[in-house]
C-alpha atoms as a PDB file:
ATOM      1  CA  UNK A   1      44.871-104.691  95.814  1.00  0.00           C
ATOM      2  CA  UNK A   2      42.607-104.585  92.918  1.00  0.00           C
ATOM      3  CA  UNK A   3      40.058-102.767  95.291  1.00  0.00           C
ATOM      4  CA  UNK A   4      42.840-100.465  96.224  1.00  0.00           C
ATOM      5  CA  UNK A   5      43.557 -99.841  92.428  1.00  0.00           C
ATOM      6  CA  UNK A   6      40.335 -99.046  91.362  1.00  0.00           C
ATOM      7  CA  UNK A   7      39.570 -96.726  94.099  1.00  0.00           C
ATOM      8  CA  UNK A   8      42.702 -94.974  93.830  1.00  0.00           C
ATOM      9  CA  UNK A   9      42.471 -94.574  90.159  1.00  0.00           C
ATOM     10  CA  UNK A  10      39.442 -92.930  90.757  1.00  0.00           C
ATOM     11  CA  UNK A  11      39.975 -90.493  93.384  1.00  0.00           C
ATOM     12  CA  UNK A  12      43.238 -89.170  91.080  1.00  0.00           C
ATOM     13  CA  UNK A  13      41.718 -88.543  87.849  1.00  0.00           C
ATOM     14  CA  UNK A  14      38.498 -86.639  89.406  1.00  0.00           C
ATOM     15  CA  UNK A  15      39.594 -83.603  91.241  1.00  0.00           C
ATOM     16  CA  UNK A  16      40.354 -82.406  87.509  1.00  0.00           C
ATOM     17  CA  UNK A  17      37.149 -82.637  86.341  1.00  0.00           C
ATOM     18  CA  UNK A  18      36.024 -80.857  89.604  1.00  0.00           C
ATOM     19  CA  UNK A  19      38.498 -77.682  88.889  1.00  0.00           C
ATOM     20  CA  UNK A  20      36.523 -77.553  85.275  1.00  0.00           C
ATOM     21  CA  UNK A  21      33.808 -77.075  87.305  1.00  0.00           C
ATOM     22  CA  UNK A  22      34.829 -74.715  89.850  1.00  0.00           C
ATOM     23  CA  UNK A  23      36.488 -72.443  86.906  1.00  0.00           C
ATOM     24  CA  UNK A  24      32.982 -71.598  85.350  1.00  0.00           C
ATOM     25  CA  UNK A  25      31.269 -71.837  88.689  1.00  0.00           C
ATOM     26  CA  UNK A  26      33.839 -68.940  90.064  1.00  0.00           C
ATOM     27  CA  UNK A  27      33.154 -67.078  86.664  1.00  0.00           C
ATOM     28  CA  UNK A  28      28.951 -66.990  87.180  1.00  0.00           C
ATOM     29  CA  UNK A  29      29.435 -66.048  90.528  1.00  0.00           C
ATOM     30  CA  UNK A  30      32.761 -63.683  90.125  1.00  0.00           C
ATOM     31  CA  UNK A  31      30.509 -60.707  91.387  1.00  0.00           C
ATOM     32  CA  UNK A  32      29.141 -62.239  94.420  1.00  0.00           C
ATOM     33  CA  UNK A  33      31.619 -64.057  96.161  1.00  0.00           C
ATOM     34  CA  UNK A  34      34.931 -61.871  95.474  1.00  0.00           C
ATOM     35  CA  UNK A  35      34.473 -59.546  98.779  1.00  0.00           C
ATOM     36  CA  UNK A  36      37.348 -57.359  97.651  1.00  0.00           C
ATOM     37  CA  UNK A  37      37.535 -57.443  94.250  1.00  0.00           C
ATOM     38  CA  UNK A  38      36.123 -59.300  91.144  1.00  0.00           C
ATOM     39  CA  UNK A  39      38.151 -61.158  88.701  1.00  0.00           C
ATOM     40  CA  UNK A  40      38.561 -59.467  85.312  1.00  0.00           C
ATOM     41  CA  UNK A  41      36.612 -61.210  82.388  1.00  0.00           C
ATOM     42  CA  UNK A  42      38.913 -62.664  79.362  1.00  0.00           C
ATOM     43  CA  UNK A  43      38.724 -60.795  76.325  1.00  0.00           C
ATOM     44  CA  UNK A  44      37.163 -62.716  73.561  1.00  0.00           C
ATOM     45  CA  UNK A  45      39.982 -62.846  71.255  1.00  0.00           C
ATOM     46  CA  UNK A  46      42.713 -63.958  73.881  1.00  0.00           C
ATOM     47  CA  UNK A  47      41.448 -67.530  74.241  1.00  0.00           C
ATOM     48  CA  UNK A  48      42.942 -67.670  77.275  1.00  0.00           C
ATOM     49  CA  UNK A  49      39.508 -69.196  78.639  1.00  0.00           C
ATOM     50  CA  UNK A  50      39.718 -72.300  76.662  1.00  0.00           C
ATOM     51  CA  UNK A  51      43.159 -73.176  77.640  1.00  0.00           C
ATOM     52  CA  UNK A  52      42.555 -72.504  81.479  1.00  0.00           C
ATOM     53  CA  UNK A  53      39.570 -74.645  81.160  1.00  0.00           C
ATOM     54  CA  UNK A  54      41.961 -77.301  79.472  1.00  0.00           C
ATOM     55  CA  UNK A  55      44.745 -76.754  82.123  1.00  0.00           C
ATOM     56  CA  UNK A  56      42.567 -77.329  84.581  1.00  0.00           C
ATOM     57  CA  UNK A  57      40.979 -80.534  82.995  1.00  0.00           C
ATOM     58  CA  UNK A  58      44.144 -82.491  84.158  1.00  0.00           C
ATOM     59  CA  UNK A  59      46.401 -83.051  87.193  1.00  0.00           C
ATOM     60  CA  UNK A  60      49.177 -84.932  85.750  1.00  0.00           C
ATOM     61  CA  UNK A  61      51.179 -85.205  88.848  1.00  0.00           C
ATOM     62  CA  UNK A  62      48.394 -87.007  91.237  1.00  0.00           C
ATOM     63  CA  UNK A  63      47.668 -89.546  88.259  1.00  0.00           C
ATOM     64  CA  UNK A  64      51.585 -90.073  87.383  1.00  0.00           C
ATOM     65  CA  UNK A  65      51.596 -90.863  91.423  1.00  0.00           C
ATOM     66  CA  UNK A  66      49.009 -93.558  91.054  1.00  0.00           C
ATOM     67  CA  UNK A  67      51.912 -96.145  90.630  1.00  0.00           C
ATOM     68  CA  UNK A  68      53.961 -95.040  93.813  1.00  0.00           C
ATOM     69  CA  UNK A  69      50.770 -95.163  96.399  1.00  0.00           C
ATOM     70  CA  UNK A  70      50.057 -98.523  94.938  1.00  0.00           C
ATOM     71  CA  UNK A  71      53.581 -99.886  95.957  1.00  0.00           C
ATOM     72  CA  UNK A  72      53.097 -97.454  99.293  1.00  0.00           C
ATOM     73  CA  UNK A  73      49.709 -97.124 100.193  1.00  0.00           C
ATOM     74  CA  UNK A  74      50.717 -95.235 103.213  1.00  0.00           C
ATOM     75  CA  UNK A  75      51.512 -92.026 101.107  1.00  0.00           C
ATOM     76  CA  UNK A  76      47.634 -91.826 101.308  1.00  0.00           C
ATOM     77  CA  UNK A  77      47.757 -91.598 105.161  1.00  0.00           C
ATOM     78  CA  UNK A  78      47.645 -88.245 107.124  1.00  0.00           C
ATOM     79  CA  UNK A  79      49.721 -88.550 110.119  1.00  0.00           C
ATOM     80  CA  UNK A  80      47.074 -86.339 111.763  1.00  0.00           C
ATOM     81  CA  UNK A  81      43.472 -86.197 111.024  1.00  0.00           C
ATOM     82  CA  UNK A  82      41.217 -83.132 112.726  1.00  0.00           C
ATOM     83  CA  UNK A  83      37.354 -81.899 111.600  1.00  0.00           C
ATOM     84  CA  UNK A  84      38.741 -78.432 110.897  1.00  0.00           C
ATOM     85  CA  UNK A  85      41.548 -76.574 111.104  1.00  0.00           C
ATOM     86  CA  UNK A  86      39.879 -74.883 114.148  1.00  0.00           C
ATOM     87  CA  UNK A  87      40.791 -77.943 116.177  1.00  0.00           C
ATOM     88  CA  UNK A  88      44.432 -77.001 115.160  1.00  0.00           C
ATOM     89  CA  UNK A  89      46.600 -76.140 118.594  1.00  0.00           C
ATOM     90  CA  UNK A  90      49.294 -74.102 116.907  1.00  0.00           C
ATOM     91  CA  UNK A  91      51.469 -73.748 119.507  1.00  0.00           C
ATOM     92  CA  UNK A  92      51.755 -77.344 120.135  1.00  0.00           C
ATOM     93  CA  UNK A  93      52.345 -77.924 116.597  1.00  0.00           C
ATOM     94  CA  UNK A  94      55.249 -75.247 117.087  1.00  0.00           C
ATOM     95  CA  UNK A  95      56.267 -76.983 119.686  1.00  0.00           C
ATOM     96  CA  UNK A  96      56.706 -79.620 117.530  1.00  0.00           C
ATOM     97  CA  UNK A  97      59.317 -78.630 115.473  1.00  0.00           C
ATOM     98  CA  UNK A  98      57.023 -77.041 112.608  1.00  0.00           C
ATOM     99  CA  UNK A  99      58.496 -73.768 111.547  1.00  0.00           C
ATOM    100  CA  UNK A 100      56.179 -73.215 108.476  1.00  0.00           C
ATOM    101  CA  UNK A 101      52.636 -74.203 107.874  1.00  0.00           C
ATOM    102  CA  UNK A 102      51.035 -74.578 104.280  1.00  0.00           C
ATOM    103  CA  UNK A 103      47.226 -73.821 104.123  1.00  0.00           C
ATOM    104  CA  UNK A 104      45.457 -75.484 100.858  1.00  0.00           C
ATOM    105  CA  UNK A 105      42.794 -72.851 100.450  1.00  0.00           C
ATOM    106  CA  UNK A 106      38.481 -74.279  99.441  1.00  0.00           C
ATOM    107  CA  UNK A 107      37.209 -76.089 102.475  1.00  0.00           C
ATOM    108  CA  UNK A 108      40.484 -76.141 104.226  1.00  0.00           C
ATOM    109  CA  UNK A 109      40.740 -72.564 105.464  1.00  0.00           C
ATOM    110  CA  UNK A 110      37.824 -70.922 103.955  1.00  0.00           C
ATOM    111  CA  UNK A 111      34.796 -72.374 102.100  1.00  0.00           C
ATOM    112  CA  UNK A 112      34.483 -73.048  98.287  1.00  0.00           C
ATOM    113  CA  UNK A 113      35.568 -69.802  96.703  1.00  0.00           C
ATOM    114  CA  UNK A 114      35.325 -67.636  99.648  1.00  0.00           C
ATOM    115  CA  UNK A 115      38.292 -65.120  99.962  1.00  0.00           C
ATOM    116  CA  UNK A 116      38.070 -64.761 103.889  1.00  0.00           C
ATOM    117  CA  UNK A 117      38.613 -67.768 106.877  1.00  0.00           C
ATOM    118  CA  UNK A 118      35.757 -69.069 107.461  1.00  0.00           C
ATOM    119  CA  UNK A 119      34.206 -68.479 111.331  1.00  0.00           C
ATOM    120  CA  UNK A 120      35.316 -72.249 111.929  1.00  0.00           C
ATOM    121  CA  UNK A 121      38.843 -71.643 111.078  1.00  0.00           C
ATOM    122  CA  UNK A 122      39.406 -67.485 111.846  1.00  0.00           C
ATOM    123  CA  UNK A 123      40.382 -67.649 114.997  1.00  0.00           C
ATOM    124  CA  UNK A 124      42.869 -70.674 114.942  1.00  0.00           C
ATOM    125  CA  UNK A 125      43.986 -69.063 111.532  1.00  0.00           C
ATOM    126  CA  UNK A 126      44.680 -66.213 113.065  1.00  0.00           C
ATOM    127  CA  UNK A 127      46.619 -67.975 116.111  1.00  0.00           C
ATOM    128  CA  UNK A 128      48.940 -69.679 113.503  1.00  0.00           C
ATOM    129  CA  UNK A 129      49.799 -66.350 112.241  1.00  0.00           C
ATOM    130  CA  UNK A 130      50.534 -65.082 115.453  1.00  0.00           C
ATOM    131  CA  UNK A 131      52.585 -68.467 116.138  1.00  0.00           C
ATOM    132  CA  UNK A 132      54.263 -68.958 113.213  1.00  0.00           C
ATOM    133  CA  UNK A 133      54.749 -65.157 111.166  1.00  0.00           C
ATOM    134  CA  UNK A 134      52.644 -64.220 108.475  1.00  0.00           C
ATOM    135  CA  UNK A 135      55.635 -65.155 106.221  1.00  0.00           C
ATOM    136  CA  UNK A 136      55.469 -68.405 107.640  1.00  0.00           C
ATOM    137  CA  UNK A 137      52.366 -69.235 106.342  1.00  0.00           C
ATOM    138  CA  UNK A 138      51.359 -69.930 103.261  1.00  0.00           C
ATOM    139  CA  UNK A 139      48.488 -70.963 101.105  1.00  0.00           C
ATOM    140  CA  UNK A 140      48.965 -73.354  97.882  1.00  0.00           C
ATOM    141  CA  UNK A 141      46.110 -73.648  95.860  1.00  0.00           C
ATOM    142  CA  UNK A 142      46.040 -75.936  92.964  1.00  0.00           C
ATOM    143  CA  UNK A 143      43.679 -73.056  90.876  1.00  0.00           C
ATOM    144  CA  UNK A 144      44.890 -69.558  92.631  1.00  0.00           C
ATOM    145  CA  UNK A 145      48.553 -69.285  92.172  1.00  0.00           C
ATOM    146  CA  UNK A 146      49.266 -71.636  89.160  1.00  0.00           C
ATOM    147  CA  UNK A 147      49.330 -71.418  85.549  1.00  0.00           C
ATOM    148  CA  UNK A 148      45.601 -71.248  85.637  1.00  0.00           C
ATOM    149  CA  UNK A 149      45.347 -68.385  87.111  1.00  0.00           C
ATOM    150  CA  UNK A 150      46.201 -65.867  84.314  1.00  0.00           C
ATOM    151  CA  UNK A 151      48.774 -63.018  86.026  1.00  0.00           C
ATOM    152  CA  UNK A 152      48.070 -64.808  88.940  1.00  0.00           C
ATOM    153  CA  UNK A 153      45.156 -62.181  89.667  1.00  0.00           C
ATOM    154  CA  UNK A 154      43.389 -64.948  91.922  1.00  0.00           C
ATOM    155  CA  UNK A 155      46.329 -65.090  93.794  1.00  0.00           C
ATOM    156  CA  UNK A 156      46.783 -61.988  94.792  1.00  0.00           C
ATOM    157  CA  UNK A 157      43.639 -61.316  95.432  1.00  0.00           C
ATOM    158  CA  UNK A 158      43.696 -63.934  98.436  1.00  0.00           C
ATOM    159  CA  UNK A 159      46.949 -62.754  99.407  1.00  0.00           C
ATOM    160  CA  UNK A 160      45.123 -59.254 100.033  1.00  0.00           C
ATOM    161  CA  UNK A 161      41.989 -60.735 101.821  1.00  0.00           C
ATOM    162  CA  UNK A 162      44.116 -63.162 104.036  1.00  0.00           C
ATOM    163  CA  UNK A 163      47.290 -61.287 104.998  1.00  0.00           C
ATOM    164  CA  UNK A 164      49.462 -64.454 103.695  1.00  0.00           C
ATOM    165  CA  UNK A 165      51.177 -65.204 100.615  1.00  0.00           C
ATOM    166  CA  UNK A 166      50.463 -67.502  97.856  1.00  0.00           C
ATOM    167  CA  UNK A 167      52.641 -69.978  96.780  1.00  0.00           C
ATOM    168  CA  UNK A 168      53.178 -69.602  92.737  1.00  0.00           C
ATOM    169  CA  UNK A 169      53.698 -72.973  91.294  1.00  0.00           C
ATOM    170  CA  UNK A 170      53.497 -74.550  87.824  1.00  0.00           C
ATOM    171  CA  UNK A 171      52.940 -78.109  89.066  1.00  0.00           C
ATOM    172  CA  UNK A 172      49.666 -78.937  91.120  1.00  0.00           C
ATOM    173  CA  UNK A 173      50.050 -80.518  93.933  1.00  0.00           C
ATOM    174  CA  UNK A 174      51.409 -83.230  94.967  1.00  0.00           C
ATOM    175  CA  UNK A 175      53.765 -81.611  92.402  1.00  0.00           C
ATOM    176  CA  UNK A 176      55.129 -78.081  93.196  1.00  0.00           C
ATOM    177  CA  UNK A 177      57.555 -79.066  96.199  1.00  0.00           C
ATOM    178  CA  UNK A 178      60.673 -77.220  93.640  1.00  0.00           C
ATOM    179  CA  UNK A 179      58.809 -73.900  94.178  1.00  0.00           C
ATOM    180  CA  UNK A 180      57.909 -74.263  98.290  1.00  0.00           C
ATOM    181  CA  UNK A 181      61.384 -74.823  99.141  1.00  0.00           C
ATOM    182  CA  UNK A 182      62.502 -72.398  96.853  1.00  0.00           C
ATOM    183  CA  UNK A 183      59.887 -69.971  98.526  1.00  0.00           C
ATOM    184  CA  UNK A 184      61.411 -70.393 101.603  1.00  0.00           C
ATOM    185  CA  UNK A 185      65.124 -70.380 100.221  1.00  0.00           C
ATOM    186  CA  UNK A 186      66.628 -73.858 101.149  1.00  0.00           C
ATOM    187  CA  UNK A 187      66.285 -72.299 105.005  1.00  0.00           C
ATOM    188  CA  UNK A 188      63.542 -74.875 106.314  1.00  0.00           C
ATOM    189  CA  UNK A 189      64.211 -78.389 106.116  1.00  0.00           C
ATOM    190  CA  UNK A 190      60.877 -80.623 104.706  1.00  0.00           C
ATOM    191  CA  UNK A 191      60.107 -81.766 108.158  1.00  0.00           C
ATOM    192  CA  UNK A 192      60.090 -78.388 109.754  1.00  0.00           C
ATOM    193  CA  UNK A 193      56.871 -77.765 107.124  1.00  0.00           C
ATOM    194  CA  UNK A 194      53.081 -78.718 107.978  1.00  0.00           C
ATOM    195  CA  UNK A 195      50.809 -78.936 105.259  1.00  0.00           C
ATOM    196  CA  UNK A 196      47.352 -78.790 105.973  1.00  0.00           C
ATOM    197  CA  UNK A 197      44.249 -79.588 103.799  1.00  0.00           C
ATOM    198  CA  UNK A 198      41.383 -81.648 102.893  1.00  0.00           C
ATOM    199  CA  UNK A 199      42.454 -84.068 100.064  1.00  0.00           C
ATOM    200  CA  UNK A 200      44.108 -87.561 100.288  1.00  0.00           C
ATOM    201  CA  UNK A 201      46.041 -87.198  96.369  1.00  0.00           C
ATOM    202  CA  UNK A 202      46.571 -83.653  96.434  1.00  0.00           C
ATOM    203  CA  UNK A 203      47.470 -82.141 100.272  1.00  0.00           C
ATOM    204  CA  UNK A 204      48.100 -85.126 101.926  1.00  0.00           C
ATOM    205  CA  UNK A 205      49.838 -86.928  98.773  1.00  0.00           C
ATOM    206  CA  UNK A 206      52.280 -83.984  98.594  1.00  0.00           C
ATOM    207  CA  UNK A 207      53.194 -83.891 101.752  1.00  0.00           C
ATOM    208  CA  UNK A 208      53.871 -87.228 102.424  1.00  0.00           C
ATOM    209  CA  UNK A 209      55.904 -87.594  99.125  1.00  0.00           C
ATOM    210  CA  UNK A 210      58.700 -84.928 100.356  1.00  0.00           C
ATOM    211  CA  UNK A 211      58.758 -85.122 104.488  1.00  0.00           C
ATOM    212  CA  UNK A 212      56.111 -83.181 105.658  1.00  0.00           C
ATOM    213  CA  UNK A 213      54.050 -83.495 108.172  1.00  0.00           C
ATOM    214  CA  UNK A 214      50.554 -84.027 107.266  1.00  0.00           C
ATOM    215  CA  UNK A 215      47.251 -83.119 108.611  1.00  0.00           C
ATOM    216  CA  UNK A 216      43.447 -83.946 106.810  1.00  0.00           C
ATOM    217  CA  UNK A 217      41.042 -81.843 107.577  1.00  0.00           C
ATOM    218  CA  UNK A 218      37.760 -83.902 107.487  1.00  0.00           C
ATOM    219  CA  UNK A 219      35.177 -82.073 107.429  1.00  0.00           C
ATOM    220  CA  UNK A 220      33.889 -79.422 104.360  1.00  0.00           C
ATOM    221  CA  UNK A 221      32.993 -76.281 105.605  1.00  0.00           C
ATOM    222  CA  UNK A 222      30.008 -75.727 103.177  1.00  0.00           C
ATOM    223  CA  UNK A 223      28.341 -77.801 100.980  1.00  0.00           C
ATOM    224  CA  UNK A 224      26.375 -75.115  99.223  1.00  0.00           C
ATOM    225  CA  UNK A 225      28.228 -73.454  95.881  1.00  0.00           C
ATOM    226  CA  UNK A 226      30.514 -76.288  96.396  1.00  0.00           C
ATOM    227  CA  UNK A 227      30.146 -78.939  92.938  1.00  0.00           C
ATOM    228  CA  UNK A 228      28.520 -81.990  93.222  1.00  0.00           C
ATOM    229  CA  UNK A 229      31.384 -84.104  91.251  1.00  0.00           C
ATOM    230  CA  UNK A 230      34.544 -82.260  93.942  1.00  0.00           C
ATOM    231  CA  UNK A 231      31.622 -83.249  96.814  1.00  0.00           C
ATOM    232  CA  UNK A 232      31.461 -87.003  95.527  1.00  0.00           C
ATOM    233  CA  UNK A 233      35.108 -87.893  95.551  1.00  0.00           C
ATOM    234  CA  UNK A 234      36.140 -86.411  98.504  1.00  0.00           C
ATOM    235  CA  UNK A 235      33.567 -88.660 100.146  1.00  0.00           C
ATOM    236  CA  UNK A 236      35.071 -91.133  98.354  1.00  0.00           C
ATOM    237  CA  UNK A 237      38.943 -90.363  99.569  1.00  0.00           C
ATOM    238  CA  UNK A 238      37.405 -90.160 103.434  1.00  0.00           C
ATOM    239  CA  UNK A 239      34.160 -92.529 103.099  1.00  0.00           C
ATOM    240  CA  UNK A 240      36.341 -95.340 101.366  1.00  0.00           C
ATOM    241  CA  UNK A 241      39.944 -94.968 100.511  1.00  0.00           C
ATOM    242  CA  UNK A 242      41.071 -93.604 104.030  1.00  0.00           C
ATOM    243  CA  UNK A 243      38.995 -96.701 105.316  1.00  0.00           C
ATOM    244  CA  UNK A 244      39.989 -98.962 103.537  1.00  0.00           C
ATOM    245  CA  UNK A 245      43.809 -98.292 104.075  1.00  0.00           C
ATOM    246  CA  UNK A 246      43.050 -97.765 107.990  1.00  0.00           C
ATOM    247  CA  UNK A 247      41.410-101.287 107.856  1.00  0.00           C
ATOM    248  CA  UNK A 248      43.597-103.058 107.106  1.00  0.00           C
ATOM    249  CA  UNK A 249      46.453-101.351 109.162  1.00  0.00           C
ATOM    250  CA  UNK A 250      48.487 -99.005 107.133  1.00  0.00           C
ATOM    251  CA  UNK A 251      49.673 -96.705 109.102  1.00  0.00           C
ATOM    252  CA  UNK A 252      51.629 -93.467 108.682  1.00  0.00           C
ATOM    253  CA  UNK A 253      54.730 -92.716 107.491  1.00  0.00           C
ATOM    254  CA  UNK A 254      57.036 -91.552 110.396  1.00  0.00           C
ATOM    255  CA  UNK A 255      57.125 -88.114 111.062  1.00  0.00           C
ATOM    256  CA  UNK A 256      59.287 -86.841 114.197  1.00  0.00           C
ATOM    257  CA  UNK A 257      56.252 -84.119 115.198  1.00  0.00           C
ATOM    258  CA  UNK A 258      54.077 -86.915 114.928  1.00  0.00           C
ATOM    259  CA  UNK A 259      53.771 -87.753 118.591  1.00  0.00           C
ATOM    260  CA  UNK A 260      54.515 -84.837 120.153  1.00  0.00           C
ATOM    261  CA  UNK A 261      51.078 -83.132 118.936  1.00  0.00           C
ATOM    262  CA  UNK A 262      48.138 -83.684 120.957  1.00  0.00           C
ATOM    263  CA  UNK A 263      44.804 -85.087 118.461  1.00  0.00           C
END
């Protein structure tokens, strides 16, 4: 348990630091990686810089989880685990049940800071659209569509390049569940949604918190531009948190699709 605890601690209070990161890294490189647009610069005398930069400096809602994944470690389990999303059969996961798929966005569906699928992921992205409905899909970022993201420019910049809509949320996930339903008007039930993405305390944590299924990609889709610190602890989550839970036999929480999609 102590190992558990120490790990866990870990793995919440880091992907924080990482979005400080990935805020100045996305401002050097604004010009070269925005393929349909670049984000405007802050005026100097807004300040709104400093306060994004602070925003993003902590996720309050994966560390004020830390407690509930210590008394159920199997929140951290995905009830499916794939190398990419291109692995994904869609209309099995239909099939399923699923009505409504939620896409976390850097080295889930495209890589770090890149505004279009990448070739991994295009065509099965483009599948679940066809599947599902393009308002059936949805990405939820914990940078692009949240209070970070000043008049949610970010946002709808990806909603542009990907043909899908972002989720707005003030919460980072795992928080944020408030604004999905409310996205989809109290029509879906939490076990008709999929959420897929590449972290254990964010994606996975969120889902498994409110009903959802749950699926971990494994596998980052680029390494380069991506920051060293975000690179470290999701090694960590997979390398040896997901281990360690899988070791010693914590399984998933039930899910009704669970069994009826093929891994």
């Amino acid at each position: 348990m102590f190992v558990l605890a120490t790990a866990c601690s870990a793995v919440a209070a880091a992907p924080a630091r990482s979005f400080s990161l990935r805020c100045r890294s996305k401002v050097g490189l604004g010009g070269r990686v925005r393929t349909k647009a670049t984000l405007p610069k802050r005026a100097p005398s807004d300040g709104g810089g400093s306060r994004r930069k602070l925003g993003q400096s902590l996720n309050m809602d994966a560390i004020g989880s830390l407690a509930r994944v210590l008394r159920k470690p199997s929140l951290l389990v995905p009830h499916v685990s794939v190398p990419h999303v291109g692995h994904m059969d869609f209309a099995a996961l239909k099939a399923s049940g699923i009505r409504a798929v939620v896409f976390d966005k850097d080295n889930t569906l495209t890589a770090p800071y890149s505004l279009e699928p990448h070739p991994l992921t295009k065509p099965a992205f483009a599948k679940c659209v066809e599947e599902f409905g393009a308002e059936n899909v949805i990405i939820m970022s914990n940078s692009a569509g949240t209070n970070d993201d000043a008049e949610y420019r970010e946002a709808k910049i990806v909603e542009d390049a990907l043909g899908v809509p972002v989720l707005r949320h003030s919460a980072k996930k795992p928080g944020g569940f408030d604004e999905l339903t409310a996205h989809y008007n109290g029509a879906l039930t939490p076990d008709q949604i999929c959420i897929i993405g590449d972290r254990l305390f964010t994606d996975v944590l969120f889902g498994t918190l409110h009903g959802l299924l749950t699926v971990h990609v494994t596998q980052s889709l680029k390494h380069e531009g991506d920051n060293v610190l975000a690179r470290a602890i999701k090694a960590l989550e997979n390398g040896i948190l997901l281990r360690l839970l899988q070791g010693v036999g914590v399984k998933p929480i039930y899910h009704p699709a669970r069994e009826k999609i093929k891994k």
